[in-house]
N, C-alpha and C. Protein backbone atom coordinates (compact mmCIF):
# COMPACT_ATOMS: atom_id res chain seq x y z
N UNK A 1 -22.40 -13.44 -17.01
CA UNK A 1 -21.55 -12.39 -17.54
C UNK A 1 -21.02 -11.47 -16.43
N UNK A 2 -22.16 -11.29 -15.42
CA UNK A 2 -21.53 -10.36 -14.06
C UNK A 2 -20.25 -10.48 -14.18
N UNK A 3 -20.10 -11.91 -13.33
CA UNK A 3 -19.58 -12.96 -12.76
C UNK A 3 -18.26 -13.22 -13.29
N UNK A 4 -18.37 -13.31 -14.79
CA UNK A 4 -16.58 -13.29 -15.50
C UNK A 4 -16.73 -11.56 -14.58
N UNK A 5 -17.17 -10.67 -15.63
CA UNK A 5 -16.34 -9.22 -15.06
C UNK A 5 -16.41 -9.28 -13.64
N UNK A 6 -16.48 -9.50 -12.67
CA UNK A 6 -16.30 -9.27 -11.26
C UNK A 6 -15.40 -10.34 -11.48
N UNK A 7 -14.70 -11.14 -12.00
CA UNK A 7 -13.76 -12.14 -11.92
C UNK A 7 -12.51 -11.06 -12.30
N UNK A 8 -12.40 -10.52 -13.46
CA UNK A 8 -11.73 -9.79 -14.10
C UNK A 8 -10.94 -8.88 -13.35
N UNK A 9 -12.04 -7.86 -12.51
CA UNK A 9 -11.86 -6.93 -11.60
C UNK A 9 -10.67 -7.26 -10.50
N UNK A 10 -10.79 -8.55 -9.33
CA UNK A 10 -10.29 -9.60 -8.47
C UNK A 10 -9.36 -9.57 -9.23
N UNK A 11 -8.93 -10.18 -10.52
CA UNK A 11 -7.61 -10.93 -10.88
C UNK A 11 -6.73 -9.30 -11.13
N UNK A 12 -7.42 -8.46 -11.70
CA UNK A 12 -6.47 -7.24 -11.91
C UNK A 12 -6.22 -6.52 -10.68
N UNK A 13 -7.07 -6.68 -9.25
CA UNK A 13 -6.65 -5.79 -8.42
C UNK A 13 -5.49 -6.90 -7.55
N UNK A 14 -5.57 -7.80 -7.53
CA UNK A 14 -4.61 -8.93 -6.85
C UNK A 14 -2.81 -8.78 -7.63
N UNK A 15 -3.34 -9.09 -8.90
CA UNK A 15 -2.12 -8.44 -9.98
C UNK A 15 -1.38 -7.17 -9.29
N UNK A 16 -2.33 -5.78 -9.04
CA UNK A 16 -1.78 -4.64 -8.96
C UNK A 16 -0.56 -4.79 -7.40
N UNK A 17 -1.90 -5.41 -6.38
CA UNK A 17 -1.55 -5.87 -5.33
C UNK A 17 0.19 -6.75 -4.78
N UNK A 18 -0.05 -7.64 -5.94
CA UNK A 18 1.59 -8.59 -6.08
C UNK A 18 2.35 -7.82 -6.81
N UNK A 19 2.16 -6.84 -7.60
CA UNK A 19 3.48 -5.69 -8.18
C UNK A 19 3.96 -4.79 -6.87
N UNK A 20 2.68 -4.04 -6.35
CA UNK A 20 3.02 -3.19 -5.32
C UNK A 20 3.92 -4.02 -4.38
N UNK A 21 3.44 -5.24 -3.77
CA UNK A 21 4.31 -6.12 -2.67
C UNK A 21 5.64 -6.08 -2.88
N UNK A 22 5.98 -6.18 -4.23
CA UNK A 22 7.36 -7.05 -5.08
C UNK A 22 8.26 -5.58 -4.50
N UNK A 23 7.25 -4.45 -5.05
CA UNK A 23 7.86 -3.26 -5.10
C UNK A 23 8.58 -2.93 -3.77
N UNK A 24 7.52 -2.68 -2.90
CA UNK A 24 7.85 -2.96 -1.42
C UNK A 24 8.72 -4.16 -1.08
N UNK A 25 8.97 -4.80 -1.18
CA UNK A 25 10.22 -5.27 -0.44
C UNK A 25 11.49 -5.40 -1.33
N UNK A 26 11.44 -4.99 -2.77
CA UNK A 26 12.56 -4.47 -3.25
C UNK A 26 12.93 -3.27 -3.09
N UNK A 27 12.56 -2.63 -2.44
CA UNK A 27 12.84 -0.86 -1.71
C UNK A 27 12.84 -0.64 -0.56
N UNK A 28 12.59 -1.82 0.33
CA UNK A 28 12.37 -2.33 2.04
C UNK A 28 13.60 -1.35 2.65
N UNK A 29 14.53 -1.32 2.55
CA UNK A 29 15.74 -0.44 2.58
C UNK A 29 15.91 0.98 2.96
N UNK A 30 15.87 1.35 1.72
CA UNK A 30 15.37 2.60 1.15
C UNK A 30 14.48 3.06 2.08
N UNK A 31 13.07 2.13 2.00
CA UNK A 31 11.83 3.12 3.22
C UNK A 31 12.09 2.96 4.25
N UNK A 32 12.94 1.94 4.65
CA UNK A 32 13.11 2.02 6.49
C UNK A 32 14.39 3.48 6.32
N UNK A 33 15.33 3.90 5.37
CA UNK A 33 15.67 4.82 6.10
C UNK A 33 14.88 5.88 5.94
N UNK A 34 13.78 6.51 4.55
CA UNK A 34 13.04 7.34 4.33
C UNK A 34 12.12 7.52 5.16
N UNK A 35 11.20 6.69 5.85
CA UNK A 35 9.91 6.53 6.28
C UNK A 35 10.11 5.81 8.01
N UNK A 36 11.35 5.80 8.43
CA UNK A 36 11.05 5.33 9.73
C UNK A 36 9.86 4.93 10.75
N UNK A 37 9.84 4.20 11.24
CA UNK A 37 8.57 4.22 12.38
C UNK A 37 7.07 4.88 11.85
N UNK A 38 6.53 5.26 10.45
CA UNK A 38 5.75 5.26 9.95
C UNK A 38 5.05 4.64 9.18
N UNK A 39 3.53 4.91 8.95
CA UNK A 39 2.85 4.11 7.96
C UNK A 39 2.88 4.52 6.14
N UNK A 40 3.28 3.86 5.67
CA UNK A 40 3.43 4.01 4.59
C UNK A 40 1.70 3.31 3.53
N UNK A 41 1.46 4.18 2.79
CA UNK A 41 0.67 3.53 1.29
C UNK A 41 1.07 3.73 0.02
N UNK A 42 1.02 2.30 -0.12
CA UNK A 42 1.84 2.32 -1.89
C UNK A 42 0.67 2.05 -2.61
N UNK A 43 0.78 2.54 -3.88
CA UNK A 43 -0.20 2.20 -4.92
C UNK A 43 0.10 2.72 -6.13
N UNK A 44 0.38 1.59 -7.08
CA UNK A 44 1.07 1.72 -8.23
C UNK A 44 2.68 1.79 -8.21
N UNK A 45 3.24 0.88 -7.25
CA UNK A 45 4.74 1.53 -6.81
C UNK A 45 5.19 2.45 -6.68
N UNK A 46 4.03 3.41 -5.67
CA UNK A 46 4.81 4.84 -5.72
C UNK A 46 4.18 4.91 -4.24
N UNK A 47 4.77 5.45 -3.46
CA UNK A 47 4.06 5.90 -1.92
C UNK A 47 3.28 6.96 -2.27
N UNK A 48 2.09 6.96 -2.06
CA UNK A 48 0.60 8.23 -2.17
C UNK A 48 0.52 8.80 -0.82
N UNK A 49 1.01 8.47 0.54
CA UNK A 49 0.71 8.68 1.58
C UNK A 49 1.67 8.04 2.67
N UNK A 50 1.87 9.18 3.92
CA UNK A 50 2.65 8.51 5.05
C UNK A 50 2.44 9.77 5.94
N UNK A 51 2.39 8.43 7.09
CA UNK A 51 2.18 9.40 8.45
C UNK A 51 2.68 8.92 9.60
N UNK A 52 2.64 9.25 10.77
CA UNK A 52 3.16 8.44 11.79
C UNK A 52 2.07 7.94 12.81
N UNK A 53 0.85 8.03 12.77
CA UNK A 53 -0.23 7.38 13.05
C UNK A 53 -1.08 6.98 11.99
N UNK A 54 -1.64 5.91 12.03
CA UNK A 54 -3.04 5.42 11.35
C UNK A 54 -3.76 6.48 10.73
N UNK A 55 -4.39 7.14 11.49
CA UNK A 55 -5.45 7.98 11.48
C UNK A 55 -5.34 9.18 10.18
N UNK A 56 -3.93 9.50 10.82
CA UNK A 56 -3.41 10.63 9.75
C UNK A 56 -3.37 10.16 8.12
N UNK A 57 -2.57 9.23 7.97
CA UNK A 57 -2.32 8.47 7.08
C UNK A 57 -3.73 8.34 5.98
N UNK A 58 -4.90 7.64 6.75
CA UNK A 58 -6.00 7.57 6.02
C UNK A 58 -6.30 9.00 5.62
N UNK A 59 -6.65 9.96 6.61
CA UNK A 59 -6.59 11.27 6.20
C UNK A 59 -6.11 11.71 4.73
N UNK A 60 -4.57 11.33 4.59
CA UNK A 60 -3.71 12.15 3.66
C UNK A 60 -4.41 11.12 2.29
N UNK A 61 -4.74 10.04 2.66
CA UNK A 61 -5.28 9.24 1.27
C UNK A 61 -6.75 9.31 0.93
N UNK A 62 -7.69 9.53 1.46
CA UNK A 62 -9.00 10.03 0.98
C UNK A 62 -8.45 10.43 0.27
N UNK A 63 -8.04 11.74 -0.04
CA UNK A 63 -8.44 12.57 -1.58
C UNK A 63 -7.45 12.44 -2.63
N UNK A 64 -6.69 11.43 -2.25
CA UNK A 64 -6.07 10.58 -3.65
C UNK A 64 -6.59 9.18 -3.92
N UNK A 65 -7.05 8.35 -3.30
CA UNK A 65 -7.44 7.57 -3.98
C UNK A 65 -8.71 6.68 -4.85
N UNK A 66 -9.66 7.64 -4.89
CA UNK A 66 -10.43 7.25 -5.85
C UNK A 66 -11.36 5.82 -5.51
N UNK A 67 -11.22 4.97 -6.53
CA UNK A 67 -11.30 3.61 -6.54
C UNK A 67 -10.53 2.59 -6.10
N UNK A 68 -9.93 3.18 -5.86
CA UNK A 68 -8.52 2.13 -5.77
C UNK A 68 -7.40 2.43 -4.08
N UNK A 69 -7.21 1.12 -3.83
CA UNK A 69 -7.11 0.72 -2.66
C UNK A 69 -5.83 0.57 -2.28
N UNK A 70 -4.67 1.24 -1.71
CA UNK A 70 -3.51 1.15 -1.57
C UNK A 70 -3.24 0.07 -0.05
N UNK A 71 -1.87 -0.59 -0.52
CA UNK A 71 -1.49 -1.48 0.29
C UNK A 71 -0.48 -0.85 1.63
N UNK A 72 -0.98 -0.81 2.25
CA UNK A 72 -0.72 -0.33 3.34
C UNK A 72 0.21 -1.04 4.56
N UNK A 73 1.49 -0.51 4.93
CA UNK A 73 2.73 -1.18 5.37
C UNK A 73 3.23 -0.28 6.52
N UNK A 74 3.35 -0.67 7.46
CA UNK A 74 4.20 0.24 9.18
C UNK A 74 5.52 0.08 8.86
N UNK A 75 6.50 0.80 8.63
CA UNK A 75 7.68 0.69 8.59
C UNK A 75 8.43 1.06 9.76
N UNK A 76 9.40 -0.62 10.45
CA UNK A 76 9.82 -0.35 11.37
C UNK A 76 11.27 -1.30 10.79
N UNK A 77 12.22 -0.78 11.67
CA UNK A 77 13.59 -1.74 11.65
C UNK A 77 13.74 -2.97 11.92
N UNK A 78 12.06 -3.54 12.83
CA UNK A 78 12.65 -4.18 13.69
C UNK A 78 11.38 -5.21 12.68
N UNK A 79 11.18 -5.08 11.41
CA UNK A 79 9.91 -6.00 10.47
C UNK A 79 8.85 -6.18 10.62
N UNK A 80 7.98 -5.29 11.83
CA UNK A 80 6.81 -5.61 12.38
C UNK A 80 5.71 -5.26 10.65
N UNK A 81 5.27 -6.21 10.74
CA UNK A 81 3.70 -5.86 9.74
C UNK A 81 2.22 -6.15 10.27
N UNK A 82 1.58 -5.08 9.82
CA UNK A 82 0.33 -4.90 9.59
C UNK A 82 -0.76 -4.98 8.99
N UNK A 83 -1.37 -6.47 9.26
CA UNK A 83 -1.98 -6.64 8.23
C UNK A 83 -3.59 -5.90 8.43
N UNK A 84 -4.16 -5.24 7.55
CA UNK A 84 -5.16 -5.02 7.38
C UNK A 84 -6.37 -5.84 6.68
């Protein structure tokens, strides 16, 4: 029984994960002119956080996010990604 619910958990955070993606690069645009040369976190298709270093960034998202794990993207002109 764990085992389904920890299955459950995986399939809904992967789900949230492939909406946020979709989101992000149907707005790819948009954030390279909004968000230049910064790190961006999306979660729930909405940016919760951006900074222009790493460090900061995590900073500004501690005390929004809870449980839940935002997908995290460097926005540059030139397409560089970051995978974490």
């Amino acid at each position: 029984m764990k085992l389904i619910k920890k299955n459950k958990v995986f399939q809904n955070m992967f789900k949230e994960m492939k909406r946020d993606r979709e989101w992000f690069l149907n707005n790819y645009q948009k954030l390279v002119n909004d968000y230049p040369e910064e790190f961006i976190a999306i979660r729930d298709e909405k940016i919760i956080a951006h900074a222009t270093d790493f460090e900061n960034l995590q900073k500004k998202m501690s005390s929004q996010l809870k449980d839940k794990k935002p997908w995290v993207k460097y926005i540059s002109k030139e397409g560089i990604e970051l995978i974490l």
